[in-house]
N, C-alpha and C. Protein backbone atom coordinates (compact mmCIF):
# COMPACT_ATOMS: atom_id res chain seq x y z
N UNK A 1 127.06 329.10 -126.09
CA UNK A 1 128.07 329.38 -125.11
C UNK A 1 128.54 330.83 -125.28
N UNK A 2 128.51 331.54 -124.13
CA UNK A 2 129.05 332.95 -123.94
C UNK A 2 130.58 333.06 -124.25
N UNK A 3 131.14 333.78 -124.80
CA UNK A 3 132.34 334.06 -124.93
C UNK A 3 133.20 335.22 -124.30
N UNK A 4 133.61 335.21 -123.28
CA UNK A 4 133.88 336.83 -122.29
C UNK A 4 134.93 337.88 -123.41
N UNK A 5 134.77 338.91 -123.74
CA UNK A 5 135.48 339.61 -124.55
C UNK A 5 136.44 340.37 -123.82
N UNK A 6 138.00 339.79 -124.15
CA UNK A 6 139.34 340.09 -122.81
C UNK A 6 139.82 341.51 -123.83
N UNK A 7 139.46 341.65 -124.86
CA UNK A 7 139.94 343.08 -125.71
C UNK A 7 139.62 343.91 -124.93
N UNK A 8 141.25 344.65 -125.00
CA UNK A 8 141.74 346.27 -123.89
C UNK A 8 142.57 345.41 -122.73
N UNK A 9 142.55 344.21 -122.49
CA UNK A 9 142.88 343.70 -120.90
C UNK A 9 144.97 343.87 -121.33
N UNK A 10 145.42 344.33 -119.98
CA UNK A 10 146.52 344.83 -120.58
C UNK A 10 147.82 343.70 -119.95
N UNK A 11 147.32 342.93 -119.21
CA UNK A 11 148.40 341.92 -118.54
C UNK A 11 148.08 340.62 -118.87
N UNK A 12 146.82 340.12 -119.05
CA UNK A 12 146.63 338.55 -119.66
C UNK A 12 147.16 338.20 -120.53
N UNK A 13 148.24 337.02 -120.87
CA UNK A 13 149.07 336.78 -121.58
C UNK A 13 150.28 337.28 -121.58
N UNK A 14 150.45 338.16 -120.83
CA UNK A 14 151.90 338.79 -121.21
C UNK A 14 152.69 338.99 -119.80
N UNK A 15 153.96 338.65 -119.95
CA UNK A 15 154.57 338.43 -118.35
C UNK A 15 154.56 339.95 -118.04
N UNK A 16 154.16 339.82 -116.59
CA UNK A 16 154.23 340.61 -115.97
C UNK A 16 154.35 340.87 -114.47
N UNK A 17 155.07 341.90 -114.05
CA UNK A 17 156.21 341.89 -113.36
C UNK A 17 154.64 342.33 -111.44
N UNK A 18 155.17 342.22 -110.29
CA UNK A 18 154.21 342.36 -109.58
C UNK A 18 154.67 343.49 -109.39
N UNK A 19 153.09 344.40 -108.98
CA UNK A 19 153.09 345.96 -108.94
C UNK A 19 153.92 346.37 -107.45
N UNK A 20 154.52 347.95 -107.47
CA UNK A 20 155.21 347.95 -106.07
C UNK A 20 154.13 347.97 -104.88
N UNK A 21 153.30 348.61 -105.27
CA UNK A 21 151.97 349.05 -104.11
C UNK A 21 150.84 348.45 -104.87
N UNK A 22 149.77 348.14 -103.83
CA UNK A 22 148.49 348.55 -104.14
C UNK A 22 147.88 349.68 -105.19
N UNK A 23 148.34 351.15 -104.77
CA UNK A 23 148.11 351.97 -105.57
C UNK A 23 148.50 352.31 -106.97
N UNK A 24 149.48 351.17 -107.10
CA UNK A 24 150.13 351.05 -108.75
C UNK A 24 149.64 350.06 -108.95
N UNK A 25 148.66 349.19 -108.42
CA UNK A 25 147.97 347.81 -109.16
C UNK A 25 147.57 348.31 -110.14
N UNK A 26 147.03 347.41 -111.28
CA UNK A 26 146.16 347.36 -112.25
C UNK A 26 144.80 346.80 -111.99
N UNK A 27 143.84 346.77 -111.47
CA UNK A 27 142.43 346.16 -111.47
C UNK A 27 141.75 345.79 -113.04
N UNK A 28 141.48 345.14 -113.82
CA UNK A 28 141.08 345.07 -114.47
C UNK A 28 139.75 344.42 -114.43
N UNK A 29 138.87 344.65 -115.34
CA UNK A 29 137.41 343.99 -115.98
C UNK A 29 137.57 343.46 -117.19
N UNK A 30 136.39 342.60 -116.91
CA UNK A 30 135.84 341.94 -118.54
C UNK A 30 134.43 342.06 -118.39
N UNK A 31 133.81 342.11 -119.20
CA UNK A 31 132.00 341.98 -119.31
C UNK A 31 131.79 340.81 -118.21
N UNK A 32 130.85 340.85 -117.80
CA UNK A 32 129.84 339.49 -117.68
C UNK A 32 129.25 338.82 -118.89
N UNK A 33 128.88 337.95 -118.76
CA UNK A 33 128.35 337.12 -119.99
C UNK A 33 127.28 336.67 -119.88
N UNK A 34 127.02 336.75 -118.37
CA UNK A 34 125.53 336.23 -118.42
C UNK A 34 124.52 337.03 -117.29
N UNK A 35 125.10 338.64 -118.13
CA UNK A 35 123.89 339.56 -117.15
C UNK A 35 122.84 339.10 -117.26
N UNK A 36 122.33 339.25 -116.31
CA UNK A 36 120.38 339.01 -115.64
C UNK A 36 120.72 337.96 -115.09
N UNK A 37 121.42 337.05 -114.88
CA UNK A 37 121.41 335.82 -114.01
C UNK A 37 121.93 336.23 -112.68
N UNK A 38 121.75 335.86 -111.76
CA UNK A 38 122.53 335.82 -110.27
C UNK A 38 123.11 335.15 -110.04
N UNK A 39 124.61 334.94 -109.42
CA UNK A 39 125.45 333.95 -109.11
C UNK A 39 126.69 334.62 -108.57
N UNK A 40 127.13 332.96 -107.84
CA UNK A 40 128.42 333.99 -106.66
C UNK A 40 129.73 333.55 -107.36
N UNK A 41 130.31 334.72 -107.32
CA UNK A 41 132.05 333.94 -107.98
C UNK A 41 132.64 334.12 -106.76
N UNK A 42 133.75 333.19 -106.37
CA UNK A 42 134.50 333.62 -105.35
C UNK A 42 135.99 333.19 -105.69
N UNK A 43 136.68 334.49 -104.97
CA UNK A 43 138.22 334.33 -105.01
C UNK A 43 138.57 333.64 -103.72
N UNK A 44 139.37 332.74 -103.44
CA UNK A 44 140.00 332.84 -102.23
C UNK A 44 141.93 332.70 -102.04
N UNK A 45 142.32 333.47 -101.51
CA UNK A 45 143.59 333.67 -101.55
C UNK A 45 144.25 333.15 -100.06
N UNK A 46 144.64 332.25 -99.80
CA UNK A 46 145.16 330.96 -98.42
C UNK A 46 146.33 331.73 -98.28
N UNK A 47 147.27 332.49 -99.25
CA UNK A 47 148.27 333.02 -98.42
C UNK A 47 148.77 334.66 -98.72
N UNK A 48 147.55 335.31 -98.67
CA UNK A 48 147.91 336.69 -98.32
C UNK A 48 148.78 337.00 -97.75
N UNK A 49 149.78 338.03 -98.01
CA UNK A 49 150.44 338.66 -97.07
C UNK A 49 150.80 340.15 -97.31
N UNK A 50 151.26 340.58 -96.36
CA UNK A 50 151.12 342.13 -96.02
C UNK A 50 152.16 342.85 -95.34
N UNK A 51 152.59 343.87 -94.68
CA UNK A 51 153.49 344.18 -93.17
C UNK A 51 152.63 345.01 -92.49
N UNK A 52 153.36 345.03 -91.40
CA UNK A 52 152.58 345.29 -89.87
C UNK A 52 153.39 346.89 -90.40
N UNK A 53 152.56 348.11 -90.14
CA UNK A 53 153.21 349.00 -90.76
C UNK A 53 153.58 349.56 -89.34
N UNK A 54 153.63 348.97 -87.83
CA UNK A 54 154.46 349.68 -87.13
C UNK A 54 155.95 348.92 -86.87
N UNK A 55 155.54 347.66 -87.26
CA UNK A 55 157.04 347.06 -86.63
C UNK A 55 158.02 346.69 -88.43
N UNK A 56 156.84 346.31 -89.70
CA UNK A 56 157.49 345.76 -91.13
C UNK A 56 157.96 344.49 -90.68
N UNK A 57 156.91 344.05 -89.79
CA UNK A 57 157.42 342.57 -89.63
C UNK A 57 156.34 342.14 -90.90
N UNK A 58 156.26 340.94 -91.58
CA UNK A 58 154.86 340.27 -92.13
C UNK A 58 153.88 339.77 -91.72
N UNK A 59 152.31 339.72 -91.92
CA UNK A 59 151.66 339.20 -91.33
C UNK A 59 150.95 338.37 -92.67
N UNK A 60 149.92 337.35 -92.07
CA UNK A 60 149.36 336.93 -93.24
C UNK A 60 148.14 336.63 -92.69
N UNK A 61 147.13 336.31 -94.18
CA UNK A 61 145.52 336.11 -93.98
C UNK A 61 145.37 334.90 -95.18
N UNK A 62 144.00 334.73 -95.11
CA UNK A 62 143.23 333.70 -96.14
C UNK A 62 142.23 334.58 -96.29
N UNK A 63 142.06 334.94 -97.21
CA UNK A 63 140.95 336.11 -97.82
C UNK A 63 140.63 335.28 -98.70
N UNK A 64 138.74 335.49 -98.22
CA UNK A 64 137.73 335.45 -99.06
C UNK A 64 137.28 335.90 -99.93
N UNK A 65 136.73 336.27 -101.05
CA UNK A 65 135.92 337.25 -101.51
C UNK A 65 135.08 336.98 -102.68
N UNK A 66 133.33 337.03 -101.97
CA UNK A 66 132.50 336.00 -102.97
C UNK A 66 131.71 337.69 -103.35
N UNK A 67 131.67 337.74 -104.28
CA UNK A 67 130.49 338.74 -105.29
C UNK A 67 129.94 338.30 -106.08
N UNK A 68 128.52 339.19 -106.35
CA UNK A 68 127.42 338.54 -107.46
C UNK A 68 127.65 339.99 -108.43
N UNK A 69 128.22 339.23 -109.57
CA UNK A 69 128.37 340.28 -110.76
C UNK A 69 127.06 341.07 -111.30
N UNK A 70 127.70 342.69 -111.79
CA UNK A 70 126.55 343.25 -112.53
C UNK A 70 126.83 343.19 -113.71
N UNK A 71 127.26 343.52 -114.48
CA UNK A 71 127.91 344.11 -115.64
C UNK A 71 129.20 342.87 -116.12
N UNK A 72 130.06 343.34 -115.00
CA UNK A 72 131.49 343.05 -114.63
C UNK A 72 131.98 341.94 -114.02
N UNK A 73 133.05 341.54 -114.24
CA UNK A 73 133.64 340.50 -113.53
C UNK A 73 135.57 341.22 -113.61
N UNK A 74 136.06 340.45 -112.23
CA UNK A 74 136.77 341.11 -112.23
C UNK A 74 138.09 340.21 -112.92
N UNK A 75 138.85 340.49 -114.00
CA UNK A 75 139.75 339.53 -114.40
C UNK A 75 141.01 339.00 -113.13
N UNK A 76 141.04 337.67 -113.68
CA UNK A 76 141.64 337.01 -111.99
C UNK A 76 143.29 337.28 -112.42
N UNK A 77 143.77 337.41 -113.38
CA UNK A 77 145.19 337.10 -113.15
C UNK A 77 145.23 339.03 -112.47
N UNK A 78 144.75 340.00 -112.77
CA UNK A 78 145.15 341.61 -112.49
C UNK A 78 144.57 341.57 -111.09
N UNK A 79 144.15 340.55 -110.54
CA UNK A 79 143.54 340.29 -109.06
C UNK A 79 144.41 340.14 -108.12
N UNK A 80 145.15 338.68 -109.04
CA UNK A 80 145.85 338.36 -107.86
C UNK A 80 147.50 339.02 -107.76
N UNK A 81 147.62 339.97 -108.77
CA UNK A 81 148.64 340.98 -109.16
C UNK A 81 148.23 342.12 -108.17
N UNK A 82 147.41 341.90 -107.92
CA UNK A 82 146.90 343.17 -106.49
C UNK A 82 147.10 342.86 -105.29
N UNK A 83 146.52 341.59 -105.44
CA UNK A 83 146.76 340.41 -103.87
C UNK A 83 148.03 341.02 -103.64
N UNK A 84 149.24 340.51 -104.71
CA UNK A 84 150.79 340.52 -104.05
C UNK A 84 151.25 341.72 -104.36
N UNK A 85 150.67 342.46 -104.97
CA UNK A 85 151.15 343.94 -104.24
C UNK A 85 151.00 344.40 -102.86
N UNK A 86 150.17 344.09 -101.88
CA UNK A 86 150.17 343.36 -100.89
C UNK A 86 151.54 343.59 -99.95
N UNK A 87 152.09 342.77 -100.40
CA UNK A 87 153.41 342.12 -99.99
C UNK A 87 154.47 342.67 -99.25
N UNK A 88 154.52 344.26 -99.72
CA UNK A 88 155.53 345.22 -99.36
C UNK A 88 154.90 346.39 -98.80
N UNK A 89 153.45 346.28 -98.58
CA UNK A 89 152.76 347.26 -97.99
C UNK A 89 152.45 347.32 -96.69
N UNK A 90 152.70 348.23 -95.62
CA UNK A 90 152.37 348.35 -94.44
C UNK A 90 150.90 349.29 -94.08
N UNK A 91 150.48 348.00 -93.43
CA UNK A 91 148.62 348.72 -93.37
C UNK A 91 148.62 347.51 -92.08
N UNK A 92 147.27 348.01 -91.41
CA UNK A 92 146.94 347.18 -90.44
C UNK A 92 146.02 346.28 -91.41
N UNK A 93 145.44 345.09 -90.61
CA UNK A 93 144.92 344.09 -91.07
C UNK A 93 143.29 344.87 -91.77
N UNK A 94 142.93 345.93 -91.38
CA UNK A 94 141.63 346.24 -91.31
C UNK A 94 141.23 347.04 -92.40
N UNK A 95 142.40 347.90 -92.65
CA UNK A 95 142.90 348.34 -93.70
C UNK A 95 143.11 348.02 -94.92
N UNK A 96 143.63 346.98 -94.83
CA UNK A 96 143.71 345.98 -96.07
C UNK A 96 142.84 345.56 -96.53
N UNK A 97 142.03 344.78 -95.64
CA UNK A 97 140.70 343.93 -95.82
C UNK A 97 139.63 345.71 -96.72
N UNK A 98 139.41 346.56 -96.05
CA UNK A 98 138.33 347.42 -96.50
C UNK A 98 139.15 347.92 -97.57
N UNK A 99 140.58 348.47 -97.82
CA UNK A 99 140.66 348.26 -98.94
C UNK A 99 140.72 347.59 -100.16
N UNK A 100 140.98 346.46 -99.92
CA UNK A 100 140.23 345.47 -101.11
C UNK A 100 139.05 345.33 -101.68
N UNK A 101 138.11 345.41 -100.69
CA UNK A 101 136.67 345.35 -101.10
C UNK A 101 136.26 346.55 -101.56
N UNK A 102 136.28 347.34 -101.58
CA UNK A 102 135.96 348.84 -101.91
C UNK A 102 136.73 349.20 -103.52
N UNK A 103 137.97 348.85 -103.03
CA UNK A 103 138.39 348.73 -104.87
C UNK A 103 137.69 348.00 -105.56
N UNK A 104 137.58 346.79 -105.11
CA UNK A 104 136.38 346.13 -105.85
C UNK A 104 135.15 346.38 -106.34
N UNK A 105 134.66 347.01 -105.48
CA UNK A 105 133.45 347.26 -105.96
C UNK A 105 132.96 349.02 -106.43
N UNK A 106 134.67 349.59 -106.61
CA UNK A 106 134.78 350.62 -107.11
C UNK A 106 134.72 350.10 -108.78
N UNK A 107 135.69 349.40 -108.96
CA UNK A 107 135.63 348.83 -110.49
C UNK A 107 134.44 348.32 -110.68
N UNK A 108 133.96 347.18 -110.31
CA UNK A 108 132.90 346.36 -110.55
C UNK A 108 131.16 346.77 -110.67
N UNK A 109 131.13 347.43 -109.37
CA UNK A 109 129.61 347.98 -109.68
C UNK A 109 129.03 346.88 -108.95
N UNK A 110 129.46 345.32 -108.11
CA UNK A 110 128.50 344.34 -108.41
C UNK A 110 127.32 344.60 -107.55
N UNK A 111 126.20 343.70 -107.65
CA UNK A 111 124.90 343.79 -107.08
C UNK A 111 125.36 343.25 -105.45
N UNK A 112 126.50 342.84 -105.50
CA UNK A 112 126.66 342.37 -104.09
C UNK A 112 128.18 341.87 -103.76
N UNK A 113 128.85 341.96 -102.18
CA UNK A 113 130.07 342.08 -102.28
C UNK A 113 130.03 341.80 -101.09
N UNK A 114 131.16 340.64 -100.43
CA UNK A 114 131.66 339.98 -99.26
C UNK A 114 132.99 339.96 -99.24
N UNK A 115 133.98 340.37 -98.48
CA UNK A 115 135.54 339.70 -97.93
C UNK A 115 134.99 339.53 -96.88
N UNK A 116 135.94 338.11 -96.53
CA UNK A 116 136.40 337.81 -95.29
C UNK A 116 137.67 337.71 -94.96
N UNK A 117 138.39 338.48 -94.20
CA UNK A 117 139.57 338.16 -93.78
C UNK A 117 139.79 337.69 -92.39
N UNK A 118 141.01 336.40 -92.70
CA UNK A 118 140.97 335.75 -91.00
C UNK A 118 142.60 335.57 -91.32
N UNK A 119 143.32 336.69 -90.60
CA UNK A 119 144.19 336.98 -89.85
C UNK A 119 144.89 335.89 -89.30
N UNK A 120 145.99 335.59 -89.05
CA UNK A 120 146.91 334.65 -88.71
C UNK A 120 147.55 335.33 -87.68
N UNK A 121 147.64 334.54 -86.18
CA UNK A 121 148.42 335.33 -85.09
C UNK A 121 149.52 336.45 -85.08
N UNK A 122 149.29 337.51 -84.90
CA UNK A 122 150.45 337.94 -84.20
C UNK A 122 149.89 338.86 -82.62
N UNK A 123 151.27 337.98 -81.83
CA UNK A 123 150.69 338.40 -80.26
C UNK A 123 149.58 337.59 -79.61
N UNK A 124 150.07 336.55 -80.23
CA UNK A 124 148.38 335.53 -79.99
C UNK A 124 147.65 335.77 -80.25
N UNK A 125 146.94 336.96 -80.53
CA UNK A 125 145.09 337.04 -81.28
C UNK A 125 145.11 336.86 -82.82
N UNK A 126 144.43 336.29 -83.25
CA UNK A 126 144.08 335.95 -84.45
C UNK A 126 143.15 337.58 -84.62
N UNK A 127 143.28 338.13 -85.76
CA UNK A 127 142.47 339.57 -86.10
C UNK A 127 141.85 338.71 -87.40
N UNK A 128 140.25 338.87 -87.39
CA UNK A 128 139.61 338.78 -88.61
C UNK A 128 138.29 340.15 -88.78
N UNK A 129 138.54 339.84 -89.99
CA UNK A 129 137.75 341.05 -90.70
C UNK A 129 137.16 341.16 -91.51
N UNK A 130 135.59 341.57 -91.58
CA UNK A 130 134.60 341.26 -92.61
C UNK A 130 134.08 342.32 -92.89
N UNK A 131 133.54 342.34 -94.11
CA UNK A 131 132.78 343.37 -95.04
C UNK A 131 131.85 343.09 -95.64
N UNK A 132 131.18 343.63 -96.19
CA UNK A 132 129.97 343.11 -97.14
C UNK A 132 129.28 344.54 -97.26
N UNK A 133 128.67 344.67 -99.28
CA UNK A 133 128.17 345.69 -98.97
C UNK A 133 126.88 346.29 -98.99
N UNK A 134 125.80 344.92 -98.35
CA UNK A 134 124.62 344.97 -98.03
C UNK A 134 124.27 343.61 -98.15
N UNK A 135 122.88 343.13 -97.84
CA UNK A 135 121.81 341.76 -97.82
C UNK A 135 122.26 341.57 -99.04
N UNK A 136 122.86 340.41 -99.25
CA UNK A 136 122.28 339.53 -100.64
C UNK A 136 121.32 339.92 -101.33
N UNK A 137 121.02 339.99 -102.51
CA UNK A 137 119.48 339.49 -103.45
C UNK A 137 119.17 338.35 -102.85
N UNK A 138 117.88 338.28 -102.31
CA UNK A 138 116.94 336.86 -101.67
C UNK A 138 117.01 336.28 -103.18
N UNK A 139 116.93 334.62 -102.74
CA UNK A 139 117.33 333.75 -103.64
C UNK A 139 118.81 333.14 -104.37
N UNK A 140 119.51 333.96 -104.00
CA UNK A 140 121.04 333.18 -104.82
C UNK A 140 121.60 332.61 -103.40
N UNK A 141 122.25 331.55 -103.51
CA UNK A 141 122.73 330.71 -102.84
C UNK A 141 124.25 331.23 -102.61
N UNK A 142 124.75 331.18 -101.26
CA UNK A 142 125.82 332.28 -100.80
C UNK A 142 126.52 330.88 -99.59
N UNK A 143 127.14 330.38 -100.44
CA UNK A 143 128.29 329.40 -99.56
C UNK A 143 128.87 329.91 -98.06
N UNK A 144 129.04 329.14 -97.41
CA UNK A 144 129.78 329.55 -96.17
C UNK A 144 131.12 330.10 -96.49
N UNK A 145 131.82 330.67 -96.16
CA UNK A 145 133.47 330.75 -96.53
C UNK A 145 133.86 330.01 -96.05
N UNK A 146 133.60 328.77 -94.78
CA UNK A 146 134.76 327.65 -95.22
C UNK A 146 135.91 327.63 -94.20
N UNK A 147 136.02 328.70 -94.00
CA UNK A 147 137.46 328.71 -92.72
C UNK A 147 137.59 328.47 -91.59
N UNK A 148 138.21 327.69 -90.83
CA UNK A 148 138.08 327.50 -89.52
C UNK A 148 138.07 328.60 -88.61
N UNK A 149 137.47 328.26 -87.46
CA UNK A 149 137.59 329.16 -86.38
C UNK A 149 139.14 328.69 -86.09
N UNK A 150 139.84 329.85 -85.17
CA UNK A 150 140.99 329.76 -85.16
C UNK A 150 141.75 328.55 -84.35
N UNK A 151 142.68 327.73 -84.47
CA UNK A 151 143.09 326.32 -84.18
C UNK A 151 144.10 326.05 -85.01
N UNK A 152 144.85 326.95 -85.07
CA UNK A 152 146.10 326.50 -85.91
C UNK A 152 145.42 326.82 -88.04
N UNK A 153 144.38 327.26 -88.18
CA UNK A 153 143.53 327.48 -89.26
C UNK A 153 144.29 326.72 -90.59
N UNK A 154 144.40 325.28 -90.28
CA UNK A 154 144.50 324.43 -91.15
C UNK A 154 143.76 323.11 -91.30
C-alpha cells in the first residue's frame, strides 16, 4: 500500500480560517502514489458560490472537476479552501470556471483536465461552462458528470 507523503502541506490538520480572495488561496499538492497508472479523480462541489461582479448579488454553480494525475494530486481540504474563497469574489460565471481550471493545472501538471460548470439561474438562463485541456489518454474510463440538464437541477 502507497502511502501519500502530506510533509510541507501547510493547512491539513490545523484550523484554518477561509482565504479573502482566490488570489490569497493556498493550492496545495501531494505526490501521486501511483505514477504510471491512469485514473480519474474527481471533485465535485453542489454548492459553489460566487458574486455577480456587476450587481454583488450571489450566484451559484455545481462544479465538476475530473483530472488524470501526473506527478500530483491536488490536496482536497486547500481545494475546497479555494472553492470558498469564491464566496466574496465578483467574476462572471466564465471567469471563474477558467479560472479554476487553469490554477489547477498550473499546480498540477496533470496529463488531463475537465471542469464543468452548470450555473444556476439568474434572469432565467441557466449559464454553464466547460473546459478541458485536451482528448483524454485513449483507454481510461472518464464518467459522465452526472448533472442534469437544467429543470430545477435537482
Amino acid at each position: 500500500m502507497v502511502k501519500t507523503d502530506v510533509s510541507g502541506l501547510s493547512q491539513l490538520g490545523q484550523p484554518t480560517s477561509a482565504p479573502e480572495s482566490p488570489e490569497a488561496a493556498i493550492l496545495e499538492r501531494v505526490p501521486a502514489g501511483h505514477s504510471g497508472t491512469e485514473y480519474v479523480v474527481r471533485f465535485t462541489a453542489p454548492e459553489f458560490t460566487s458574486l455577480c461582479p456587476m450587481t454583488g448579488q450571489p450566484d451559484f454553480a455545481h462544479i465538476v472537476i475530473d483530472y488524470i494525475p501526473g506527478d500530483w494530486l491536488v490536496e482536497s481540504k486547500s481545494l475546497k479552501l479555494y472553492l470558498v474563497s469564491f464566496r466574496n469574489h465578483g467574476a462572471f460565471h466564465e471567469d471563474c470556471t477558467l479560472d479554476i481550471g487553469k490554477r489547477l493545472v498550473a499546480l498540477l501538471d496533470p496529463k488531463w483536465l475537465r471542469i464543468g460548470a452548470y450555473w444556476y439561474p439568474r434572469g432565467g438562463i441557466p449559464i454553464d461552462v466547460f473546459w478541458q485541456t485536451g482528448a483524454p489518454p485513449e483507454g481510461v474510463w472518464i464518467p459522465e458528470q452526472g448533472v442534469q440538464p437544467y429543470r430545477g437541477r435537482g
